[in-house]
Structures are given as structure tokens and as C-alpha cells.
C-alpha atoms as a PDB file:
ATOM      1  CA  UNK A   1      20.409  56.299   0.445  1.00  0.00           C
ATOM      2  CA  UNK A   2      21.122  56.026   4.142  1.00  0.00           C
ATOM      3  CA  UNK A   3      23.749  57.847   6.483  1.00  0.00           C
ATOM      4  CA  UNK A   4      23.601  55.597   9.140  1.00  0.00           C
ATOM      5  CA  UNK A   5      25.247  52.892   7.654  1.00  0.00           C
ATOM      6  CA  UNK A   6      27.855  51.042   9.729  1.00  0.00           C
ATOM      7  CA  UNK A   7      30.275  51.833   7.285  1.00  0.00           C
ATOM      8  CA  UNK A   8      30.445  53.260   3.674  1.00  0.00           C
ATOM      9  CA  UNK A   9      29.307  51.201   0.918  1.00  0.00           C
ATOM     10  CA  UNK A  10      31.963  52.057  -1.638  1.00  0.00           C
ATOM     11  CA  UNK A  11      34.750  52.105   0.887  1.00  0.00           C
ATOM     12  CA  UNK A  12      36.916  49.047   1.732  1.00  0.00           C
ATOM     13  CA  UNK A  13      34.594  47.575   4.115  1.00  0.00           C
ATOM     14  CA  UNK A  14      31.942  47.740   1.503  1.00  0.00           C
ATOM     15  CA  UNK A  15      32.002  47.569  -2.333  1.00  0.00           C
ATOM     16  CA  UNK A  16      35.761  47.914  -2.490  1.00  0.00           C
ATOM     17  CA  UNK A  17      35.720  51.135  -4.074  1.00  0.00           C
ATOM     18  CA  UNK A  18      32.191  50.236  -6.377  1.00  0.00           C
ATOM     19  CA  UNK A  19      34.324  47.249  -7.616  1.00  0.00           C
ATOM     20  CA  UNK A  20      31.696  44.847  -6.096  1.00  0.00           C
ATOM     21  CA  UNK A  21      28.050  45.158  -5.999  1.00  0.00           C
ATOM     22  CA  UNK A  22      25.038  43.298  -5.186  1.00  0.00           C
ATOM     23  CA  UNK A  23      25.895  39.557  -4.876  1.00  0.00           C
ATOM     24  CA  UNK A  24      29.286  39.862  -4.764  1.00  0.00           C
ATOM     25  CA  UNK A  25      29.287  41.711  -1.619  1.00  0.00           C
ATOM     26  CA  UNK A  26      26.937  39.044   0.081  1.00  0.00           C
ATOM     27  CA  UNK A  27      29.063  36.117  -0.718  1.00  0.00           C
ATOM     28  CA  UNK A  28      31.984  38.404   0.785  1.00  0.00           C
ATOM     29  CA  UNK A  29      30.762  38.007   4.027  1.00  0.00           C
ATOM     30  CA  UNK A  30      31.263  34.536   4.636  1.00  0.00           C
ATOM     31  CA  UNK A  31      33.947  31.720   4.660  1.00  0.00           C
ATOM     32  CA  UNK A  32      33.061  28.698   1.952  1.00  0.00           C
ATOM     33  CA  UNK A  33      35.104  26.277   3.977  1.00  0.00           C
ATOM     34  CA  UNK A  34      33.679  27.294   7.663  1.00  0.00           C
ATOM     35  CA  UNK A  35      30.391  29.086   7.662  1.00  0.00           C
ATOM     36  CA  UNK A  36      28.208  26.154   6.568  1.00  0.00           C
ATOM     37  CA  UNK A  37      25.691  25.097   6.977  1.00  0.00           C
ATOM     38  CA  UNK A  38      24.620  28.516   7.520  1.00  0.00           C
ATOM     39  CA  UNK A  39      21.665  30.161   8.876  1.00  0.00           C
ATOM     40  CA  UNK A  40      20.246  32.798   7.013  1.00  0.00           C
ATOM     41  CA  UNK A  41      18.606  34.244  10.265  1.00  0.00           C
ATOM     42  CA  UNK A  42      21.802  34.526  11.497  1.00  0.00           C
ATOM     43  CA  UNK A  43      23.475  35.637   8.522  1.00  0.00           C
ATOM     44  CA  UNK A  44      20.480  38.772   8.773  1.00  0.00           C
ATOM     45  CA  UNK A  45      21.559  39.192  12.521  1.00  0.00           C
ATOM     46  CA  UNK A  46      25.379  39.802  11.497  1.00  0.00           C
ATOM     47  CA  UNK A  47      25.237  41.805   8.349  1.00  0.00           C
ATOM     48  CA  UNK A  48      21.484  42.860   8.122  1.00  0.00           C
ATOM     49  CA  UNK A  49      22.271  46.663   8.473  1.00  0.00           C
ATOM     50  CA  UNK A  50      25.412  46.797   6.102  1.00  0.00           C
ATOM     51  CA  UNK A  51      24.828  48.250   2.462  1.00  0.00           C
ATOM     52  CA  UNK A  52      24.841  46.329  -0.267  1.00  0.00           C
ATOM     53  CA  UNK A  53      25.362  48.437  -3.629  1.00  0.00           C
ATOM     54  CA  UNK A  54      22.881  47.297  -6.263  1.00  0.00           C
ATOM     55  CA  UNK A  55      23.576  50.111  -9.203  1.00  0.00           C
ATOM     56  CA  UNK A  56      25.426  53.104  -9.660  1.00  0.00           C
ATOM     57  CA  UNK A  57      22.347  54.378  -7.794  1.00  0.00           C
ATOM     58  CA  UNK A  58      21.041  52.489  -5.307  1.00  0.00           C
ATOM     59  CA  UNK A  59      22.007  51.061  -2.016  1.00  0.00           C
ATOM     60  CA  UNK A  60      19.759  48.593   0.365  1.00  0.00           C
ATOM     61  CA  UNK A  61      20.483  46.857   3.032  1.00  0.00           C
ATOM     62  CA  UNK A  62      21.461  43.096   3.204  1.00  0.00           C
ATOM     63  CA  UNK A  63      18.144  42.900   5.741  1.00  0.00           C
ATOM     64  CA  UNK A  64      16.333  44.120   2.883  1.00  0.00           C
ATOM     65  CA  UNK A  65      17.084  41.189   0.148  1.00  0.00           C
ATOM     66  CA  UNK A  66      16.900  38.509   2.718  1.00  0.00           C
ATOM     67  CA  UNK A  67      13.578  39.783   3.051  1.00  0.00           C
ATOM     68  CA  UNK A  68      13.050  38.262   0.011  1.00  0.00           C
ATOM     69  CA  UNK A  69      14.990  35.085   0.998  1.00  0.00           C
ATOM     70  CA  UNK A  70      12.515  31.933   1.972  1.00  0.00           C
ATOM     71  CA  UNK A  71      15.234  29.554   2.910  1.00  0.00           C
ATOM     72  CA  UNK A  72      15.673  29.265   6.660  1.00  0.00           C
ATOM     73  CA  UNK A  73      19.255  27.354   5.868  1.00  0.00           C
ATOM     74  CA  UNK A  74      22.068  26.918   3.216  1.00  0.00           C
ATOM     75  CA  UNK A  75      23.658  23.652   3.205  1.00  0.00           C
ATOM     76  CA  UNK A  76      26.559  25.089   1.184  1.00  0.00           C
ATOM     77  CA  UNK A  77      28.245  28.113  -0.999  1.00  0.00           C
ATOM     78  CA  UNK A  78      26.511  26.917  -4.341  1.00  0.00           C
ATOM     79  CA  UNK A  79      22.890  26.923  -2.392  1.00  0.00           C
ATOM     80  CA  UNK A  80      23.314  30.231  -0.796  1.00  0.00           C
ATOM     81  CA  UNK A  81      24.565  31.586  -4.421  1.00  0.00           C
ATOM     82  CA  UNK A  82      21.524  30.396  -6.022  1.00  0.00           C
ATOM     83  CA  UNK A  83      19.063  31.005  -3.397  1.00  0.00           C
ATOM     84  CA  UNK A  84      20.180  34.689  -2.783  1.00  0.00           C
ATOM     85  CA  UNK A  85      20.431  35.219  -7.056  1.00  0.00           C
ATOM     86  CA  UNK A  86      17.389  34.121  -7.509  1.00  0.00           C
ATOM     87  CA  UNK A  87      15.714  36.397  -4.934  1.00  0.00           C
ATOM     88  CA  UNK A  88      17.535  39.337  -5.831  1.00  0.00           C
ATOM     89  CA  UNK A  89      16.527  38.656  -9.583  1.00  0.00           C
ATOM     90  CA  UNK A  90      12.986  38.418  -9.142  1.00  0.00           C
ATOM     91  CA  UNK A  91      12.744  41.631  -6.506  1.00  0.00           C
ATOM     92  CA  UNK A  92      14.534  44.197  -8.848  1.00  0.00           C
ATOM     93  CA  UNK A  93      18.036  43.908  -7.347  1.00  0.00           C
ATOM     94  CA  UNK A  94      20.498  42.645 -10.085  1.00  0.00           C
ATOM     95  CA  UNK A  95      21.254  44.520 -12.710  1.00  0.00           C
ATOM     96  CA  UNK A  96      24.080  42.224 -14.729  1.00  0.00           C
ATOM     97  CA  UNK A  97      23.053  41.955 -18.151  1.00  0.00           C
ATOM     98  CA  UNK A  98      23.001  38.929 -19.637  1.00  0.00           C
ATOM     99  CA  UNK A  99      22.382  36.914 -16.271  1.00  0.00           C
ATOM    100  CA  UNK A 100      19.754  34.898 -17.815  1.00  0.00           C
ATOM    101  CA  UNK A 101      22.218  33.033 -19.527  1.00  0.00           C
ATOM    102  CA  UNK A 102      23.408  31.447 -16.624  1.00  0.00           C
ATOM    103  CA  UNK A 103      20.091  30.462 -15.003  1.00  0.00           C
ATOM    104  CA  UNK A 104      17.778  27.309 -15.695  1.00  0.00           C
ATOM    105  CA  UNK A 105      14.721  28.271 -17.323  1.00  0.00           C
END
């Protein structure tokens, strides 16, 4: 893990205390009613060096999912949701069990 995060993934600017990880910390970021559409480029350019707590053991950066990310745009809360599950899903960084439940085959 990093020390030169902007500020400390567990505290109250982060994970809330490790009450939030991984996706829940991305969607914190942003306003449902106002930040659409939004651009993910800027979205990187904002947030890309804050730490995003993916386990009891690892932190990443939100640079380093959107890595991951191929959309350009999200037209709305429900895209970037998908879009940024999806990614984090396939590159090792969600750990909720069960999750497959909830996504289309």
C-alpha cells in the first residue's frame, strides 16, 4: 500500500472507517442529479490518485481501475455502475460474494 495518498483510505474522506470499499467509494464521488453525463477522463483527472479499498488487504488507486475502464463517457448513474462493476469484476477488484447473482450472464 501507498503513503502518499491524498488522504487515508479508511478515514472519513475515504472508506468511512472500512465501511465502504471498492465500488461504493467510486460512486461516492459524484452527484447522480449533476455530474452527468460524465467523463470518465475527467472523472480520472479528479480522483485518479485517491485510494479505493478493495479487501481487508488491498488498496489501488481509482487511476488504476479506470485503467480498466473502455468507456470514454457515462450517460448516467446506472451506466457508470455497470461499466465500472463490470471492469472491476473481470480485473480482480471485487470481492462481494455472491455478485454474480446480480449480473446478466
Amino acid at each position: 500500500m501507498s503513503d502518499d495518498w491524498p488522504h487515508d483510505p479508511d478515514g472519513e474522506e475515504g472508506s468511512e472507517g472500512r465501511r465502504k470499499y471498492g465500488h461504493a467509494v467510486l460512486a461516492k464521488k459524484i452527484d447522480e442529479e449533476e455530474d452527468f453525463p460524465l467523463s470518465a477522463e475527467e472523472y480520472v483527472a479528479d480522483y485518479g490518485d485517491h485510494p479505493v479499498r478493495i479487501s481487508h488487504e488491498q488498496v489501488v488507486s481509482v487511476e488504476e481501475i479506470f485503467e480498466h475502464v473502455d468507456a470514454e463517457e457515462f450517460e448516467d448513474f446506472v451506466e457508470f455502475h455497470r461499466t465500472l462493476g463490470a471492469a472491476m469484476r473481470e480485473n480482480g477488484y471485487w470481492f462481494y460474494e455472491g455478485a454474480e447473482q446480480f449480473v446478466d450472464a
